[in-house]
Protein backbone atom coordinates (compact mmCIF):
# COMPACT_ATOMS: atom_id res chain seq x y z
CA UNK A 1 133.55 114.01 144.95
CA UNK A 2 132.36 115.61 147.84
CA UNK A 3 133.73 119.22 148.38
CA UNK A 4 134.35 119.03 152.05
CA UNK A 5 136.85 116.52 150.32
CA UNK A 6 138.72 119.03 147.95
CA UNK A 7 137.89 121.80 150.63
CA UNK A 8 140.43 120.48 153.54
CA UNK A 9 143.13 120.34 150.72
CA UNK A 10 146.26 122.42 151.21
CA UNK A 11 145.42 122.57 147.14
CA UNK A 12 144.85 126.23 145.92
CA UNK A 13 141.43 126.19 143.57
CA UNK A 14 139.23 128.50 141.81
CA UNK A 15 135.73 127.48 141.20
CA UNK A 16 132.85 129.42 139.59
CA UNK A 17 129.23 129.60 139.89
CA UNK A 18 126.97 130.13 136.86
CA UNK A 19 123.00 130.31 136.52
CA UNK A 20 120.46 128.61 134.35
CA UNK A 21 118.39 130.11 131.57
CA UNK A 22 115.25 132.04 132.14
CA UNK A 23 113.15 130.45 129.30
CA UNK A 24 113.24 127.66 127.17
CA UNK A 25 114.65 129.69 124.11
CA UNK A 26 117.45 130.70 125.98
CA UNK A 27 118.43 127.47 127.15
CA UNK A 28 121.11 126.45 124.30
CA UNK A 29 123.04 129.73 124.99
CA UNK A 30 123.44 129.31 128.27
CA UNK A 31 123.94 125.71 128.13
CA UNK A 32 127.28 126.42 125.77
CA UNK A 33 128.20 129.46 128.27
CA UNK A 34 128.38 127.15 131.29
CA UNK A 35 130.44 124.24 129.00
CA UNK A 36 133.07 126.97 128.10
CA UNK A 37 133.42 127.71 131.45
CA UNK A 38 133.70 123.87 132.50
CA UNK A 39 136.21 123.51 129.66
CA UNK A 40 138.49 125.81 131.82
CA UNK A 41 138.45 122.91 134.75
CA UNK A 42 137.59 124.52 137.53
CA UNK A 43 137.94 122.79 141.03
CA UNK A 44 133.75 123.05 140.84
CA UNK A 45 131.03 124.81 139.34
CA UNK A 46 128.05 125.42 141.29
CA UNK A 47 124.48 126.15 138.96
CA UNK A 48 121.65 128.62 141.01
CA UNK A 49 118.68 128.19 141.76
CA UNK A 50 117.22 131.30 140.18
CA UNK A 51 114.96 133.85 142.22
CA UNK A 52 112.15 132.26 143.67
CA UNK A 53 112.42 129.00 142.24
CA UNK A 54 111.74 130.52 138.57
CA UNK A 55 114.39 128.97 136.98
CA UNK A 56 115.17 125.95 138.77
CA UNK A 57 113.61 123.53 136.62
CA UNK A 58 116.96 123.86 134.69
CA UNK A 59 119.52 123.72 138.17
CA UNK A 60 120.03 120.21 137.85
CA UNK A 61 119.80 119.69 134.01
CA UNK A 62 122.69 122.35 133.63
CA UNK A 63 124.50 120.40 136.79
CA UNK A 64 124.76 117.14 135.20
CA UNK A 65 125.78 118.62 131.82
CA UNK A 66 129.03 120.26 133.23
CA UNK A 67 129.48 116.87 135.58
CA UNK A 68 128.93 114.73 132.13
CA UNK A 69 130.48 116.15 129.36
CA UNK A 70 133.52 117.87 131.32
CA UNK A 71 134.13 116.14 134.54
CA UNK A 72 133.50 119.11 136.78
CA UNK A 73 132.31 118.66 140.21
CA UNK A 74 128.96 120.45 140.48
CA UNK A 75 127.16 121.85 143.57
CA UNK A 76 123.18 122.21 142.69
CA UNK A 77 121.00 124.62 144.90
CA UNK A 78 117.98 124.58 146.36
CA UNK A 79 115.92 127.44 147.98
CA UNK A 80 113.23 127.58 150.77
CA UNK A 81 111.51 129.56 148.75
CA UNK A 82 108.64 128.24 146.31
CA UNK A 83 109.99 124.61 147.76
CA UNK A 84 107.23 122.68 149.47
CA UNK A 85 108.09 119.42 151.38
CA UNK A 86 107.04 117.36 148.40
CA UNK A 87 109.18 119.48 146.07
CA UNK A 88 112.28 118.77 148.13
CA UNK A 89 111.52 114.93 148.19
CA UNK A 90 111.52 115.10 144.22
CA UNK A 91 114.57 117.12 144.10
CA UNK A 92 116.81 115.02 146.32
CA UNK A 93 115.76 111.40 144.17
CA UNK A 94 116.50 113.75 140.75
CA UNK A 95 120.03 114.63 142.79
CA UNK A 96 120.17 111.59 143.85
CA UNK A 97 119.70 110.20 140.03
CA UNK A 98 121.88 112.65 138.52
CA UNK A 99 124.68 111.54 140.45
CA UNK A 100 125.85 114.90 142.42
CA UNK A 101 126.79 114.67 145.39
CA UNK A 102 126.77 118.57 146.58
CA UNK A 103 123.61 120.52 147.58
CA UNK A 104 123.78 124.33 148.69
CA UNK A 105 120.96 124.85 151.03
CA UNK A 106 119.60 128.49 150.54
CA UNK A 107 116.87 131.11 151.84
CA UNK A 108 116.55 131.99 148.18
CA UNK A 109 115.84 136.08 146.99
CA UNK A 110 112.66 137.29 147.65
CA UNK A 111 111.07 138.26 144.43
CA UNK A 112 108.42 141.61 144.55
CA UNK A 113 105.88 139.15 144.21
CA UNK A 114 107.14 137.33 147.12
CA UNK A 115 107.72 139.45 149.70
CA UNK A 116 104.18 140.34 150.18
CA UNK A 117 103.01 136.74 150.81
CA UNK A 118 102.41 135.31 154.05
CA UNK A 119 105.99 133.69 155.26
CA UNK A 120 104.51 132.23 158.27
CA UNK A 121 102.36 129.12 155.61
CA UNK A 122 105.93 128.45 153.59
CA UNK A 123 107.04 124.64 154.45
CA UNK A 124 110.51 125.91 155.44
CA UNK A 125 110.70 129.66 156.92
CA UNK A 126 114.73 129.53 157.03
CA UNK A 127 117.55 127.79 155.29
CA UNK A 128 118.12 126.16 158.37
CA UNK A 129 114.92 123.94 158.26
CA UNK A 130 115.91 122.78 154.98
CA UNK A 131 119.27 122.17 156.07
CA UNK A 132 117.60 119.69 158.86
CA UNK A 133 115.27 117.99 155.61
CA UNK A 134 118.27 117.21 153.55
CA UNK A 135 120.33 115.77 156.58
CA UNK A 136 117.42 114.23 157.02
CA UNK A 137 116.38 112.46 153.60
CA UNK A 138 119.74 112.68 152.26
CA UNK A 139 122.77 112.01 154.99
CA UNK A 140 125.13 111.01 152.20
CA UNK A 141 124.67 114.25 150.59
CA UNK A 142 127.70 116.94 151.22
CA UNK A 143 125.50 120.66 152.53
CA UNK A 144 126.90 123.92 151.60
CA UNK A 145 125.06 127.03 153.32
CA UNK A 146 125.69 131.45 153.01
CA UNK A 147 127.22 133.09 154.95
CA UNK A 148 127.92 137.04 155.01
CA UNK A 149 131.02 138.50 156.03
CA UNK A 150 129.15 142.36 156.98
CA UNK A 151 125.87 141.30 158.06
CA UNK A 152 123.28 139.60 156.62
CA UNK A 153 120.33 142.31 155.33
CA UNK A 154 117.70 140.94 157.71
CA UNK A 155 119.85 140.50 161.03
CA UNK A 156 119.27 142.90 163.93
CA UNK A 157 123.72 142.89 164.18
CA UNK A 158 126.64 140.72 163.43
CA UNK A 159 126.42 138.78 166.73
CA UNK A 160 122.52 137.84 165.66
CA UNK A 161 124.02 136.81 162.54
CA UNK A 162 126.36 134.94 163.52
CA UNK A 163 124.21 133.26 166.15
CA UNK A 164 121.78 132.02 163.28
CA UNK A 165 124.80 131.33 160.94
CA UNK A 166 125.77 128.34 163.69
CA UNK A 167 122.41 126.89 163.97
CA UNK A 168 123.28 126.15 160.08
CA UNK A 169 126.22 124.39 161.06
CA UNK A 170 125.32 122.30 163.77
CA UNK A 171 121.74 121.51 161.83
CA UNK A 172 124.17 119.58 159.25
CA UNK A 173 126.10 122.19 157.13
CA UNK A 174 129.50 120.73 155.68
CA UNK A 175 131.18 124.39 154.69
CA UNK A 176 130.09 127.68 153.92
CA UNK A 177 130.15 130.35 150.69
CA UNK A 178 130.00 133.84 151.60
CA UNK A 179 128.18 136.53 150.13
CA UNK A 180 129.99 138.52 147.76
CA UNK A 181 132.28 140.84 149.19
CA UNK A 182 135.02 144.23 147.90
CA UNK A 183 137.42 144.59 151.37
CA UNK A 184 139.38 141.22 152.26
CA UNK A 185 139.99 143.01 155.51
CA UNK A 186 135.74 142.47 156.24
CA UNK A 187 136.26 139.09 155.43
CA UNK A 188 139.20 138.28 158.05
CA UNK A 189 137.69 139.44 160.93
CA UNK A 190 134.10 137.70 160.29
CA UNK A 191 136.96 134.48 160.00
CA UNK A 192 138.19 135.24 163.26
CA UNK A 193 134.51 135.65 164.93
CA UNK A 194 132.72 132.96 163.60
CA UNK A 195 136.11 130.83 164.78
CA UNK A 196 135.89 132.15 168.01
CA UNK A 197 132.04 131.08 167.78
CA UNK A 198 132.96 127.65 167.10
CA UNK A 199 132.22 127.19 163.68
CA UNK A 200 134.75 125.31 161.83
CA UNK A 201 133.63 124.01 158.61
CA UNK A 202 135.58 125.61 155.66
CA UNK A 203 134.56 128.70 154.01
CA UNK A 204 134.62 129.96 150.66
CA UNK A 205 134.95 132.76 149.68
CA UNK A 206 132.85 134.07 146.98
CA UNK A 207 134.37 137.25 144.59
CA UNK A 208 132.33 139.05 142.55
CA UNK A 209 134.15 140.59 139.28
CA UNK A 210 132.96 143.87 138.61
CA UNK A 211 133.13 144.62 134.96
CA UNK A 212 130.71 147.46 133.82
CA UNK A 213 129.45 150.30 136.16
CA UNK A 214 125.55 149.04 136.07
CA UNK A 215 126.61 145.86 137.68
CA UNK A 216 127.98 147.65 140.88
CA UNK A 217 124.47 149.12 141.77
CA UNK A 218 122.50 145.38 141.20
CA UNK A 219 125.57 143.55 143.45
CA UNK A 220 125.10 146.77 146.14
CA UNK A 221 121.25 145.80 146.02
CA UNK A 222 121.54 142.45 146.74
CA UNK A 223 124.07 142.20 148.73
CA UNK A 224 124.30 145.54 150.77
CA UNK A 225 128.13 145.05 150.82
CA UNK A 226 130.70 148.02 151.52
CA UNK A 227 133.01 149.79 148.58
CA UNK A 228 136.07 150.67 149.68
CA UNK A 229 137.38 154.10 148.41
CA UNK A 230 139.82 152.72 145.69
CA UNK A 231 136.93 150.51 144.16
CA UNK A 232 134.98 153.86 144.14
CA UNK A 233 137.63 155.40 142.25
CA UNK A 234 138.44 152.71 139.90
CA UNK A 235 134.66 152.75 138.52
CA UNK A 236 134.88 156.73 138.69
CA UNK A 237 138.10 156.54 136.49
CA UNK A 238 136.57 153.25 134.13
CA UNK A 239 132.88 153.57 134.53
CA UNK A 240 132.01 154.61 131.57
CA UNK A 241 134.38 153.04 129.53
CA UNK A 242 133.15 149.42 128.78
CA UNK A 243 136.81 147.87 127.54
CA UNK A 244 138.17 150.06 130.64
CA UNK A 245 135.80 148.62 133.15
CA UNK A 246 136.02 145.19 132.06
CA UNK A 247 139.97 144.88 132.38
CA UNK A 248 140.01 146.94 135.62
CA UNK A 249 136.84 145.23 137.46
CA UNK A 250 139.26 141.59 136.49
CA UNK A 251 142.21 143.02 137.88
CA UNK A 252 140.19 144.41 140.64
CA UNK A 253 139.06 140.88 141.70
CA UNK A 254 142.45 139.16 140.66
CA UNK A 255 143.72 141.18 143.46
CA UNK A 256 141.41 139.92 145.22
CA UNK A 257 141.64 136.86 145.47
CA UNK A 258 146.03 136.96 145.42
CA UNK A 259 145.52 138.45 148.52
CA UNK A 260 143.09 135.69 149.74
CA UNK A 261 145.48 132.67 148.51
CA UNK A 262 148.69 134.73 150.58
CA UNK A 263 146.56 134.80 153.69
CA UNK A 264 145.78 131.21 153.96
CA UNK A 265 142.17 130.71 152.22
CA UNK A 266 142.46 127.68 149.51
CA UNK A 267 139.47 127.95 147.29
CA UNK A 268 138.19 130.97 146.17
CA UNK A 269 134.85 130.81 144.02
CA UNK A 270 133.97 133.49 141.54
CA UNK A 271 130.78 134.54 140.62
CA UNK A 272 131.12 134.66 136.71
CA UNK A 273 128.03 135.65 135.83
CA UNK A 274 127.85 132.48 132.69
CA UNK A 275 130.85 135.13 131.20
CA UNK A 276 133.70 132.74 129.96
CA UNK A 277 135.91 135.40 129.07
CA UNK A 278 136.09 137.17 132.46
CA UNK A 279 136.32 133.23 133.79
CA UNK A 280 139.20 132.21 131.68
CA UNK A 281 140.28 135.90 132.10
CA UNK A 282 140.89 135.47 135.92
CA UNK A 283 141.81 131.78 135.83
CA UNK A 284 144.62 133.10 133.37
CA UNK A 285 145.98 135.45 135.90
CA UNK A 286 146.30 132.97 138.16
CA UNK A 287 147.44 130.17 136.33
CA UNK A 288 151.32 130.07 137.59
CA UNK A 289 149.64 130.80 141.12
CA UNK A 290 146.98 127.95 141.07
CA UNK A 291 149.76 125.04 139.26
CA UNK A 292 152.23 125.40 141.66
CA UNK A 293 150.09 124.54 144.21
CA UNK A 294 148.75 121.26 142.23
């Protein structure tokens, strides 16, 4: 199934994203994580790419394992960065082969290593270029692309942002994920610009369950996003109280994503970090929510 299918359902979904092992030896634990997460039947799963390209050997093999032994829709990314034209030939006729249908087209994270190269010799400088190769190679293919509801770390201002962010769309993308995010009130009024800017594809929104105290300063690195006060508090009150944390970081995001469903947004996709307990965890609060709605 394409998800630009399942995404312009009235249905209301949870889906989760998980990430392949780094090495070989850890392959089999991971592998089992991601099934137990599948077993809960998400709407999809979607399997990263892994910072620059290190781990992406794995993306698809860990994508058609969820699609074949569970029956989960998977979306398989693919990064600009370490991808060379030939590289993104191979991956679309191994998609292509593995039977998925759903590709998220990504910048990728820089690595240390990375950001001292020289940008201007990479085959594709921006997600949008790849964007253009899939549509290009691969129109049956259904393109997801990231979007940020603050700004993303490397725009000049939301309106740049925003500018770029429709370039995506009109280049080919079929919906968009955002960028994890802790105020729902950030995320409606990026809706209502980027609607104003024309861009109608679906969007996801992507929640990121904070569950121990260490976790908030790696998701504030990547992602540069804003803590509201009462998120400060909670980890003040919980930090350093791993049981405490964990419950209050699911509730935290449960919240979350309540809110989301009462204002309108149908899919909500939760970055689960290959945890099945926090998964089934938040699925579980949700479950009357989610069924009524089947």
């Amino acid at each position: 199934m394409k998800l630009k299918d399942l995404l312009n359902s009235e249905d209301l979904t949870l889906s989760f994203e998980v990430f392949p092992p780094k090495t070989d030896s850890n392959f089999e634990s991971v592998r089992y994580a991601t099934e137990e997460i599948a077993a809960l039947k998400p709407a999809f799963m979607s399997v990263t790419y892994g910072a620059g390209g290190g781990t992406s050997k794995y993306t698809l093999e860990i994508a058609k394992n969820i699609k074949a032994r569970h029956g989960v829709e998977t979306l398989a990314h693919l990064t600009c960065v370490s991808s060379t034209k030939e590289t993104v030939s191979q991956k679309i006729q191994e998609i292509r082969e593995s039977g998925i249908e759903n590709v998220m087209a990504l910048r990728g994270d820089l690595t240390p290593e990375l950001q001292n190269t020289d940008r201007a010799q990479w085959h594709y400088q921006h997600a949008v270029d790849l964007i253009y190769d899939l549509k290009a190679q691969a129109p049956e293919l259904c393109i997801g692309g990231a979007c940020y509801p603050e700004i993303h770390p490397e725009s000049a201002n939301q309106k740049e942002d925003i500018r770029y962010l429709k370039e995506k769309v009109d280049a080919g993308c079929d919906f968009l994920t955002t960028q994890m995010f802790f105020d729902n009130n950030l995320l409606y009024n990026f809706l209502y610009k980027i609607r104003e800017a024309g861009i109608t594809v679906p969007i996801i929104p992507g929640i990121m369950p904070i569950t121990n105290a260490n976790q908030l300063d790696r998701a504030l690195h990547l992602s540069g996003s804003f803590i509201p006060q009462r998120f400060k508090s909670l980890v003040d009150k919980f930090g350093s109280s791993p049981d405490s944390m964990k419950q209050a970081g699911i509730a935290y995001a449960t919240d979350q994503i309540i809110d989301l469903y009462a204002n309108g947004i149908t899919n909500v996709h939760v970055y689960s970090m290959n945890k099945p307990d926090i998964a089934a965890s938040i699925q579980n609060n949700l479950s009357a929510i989610i069924k009524k709605h089947e």
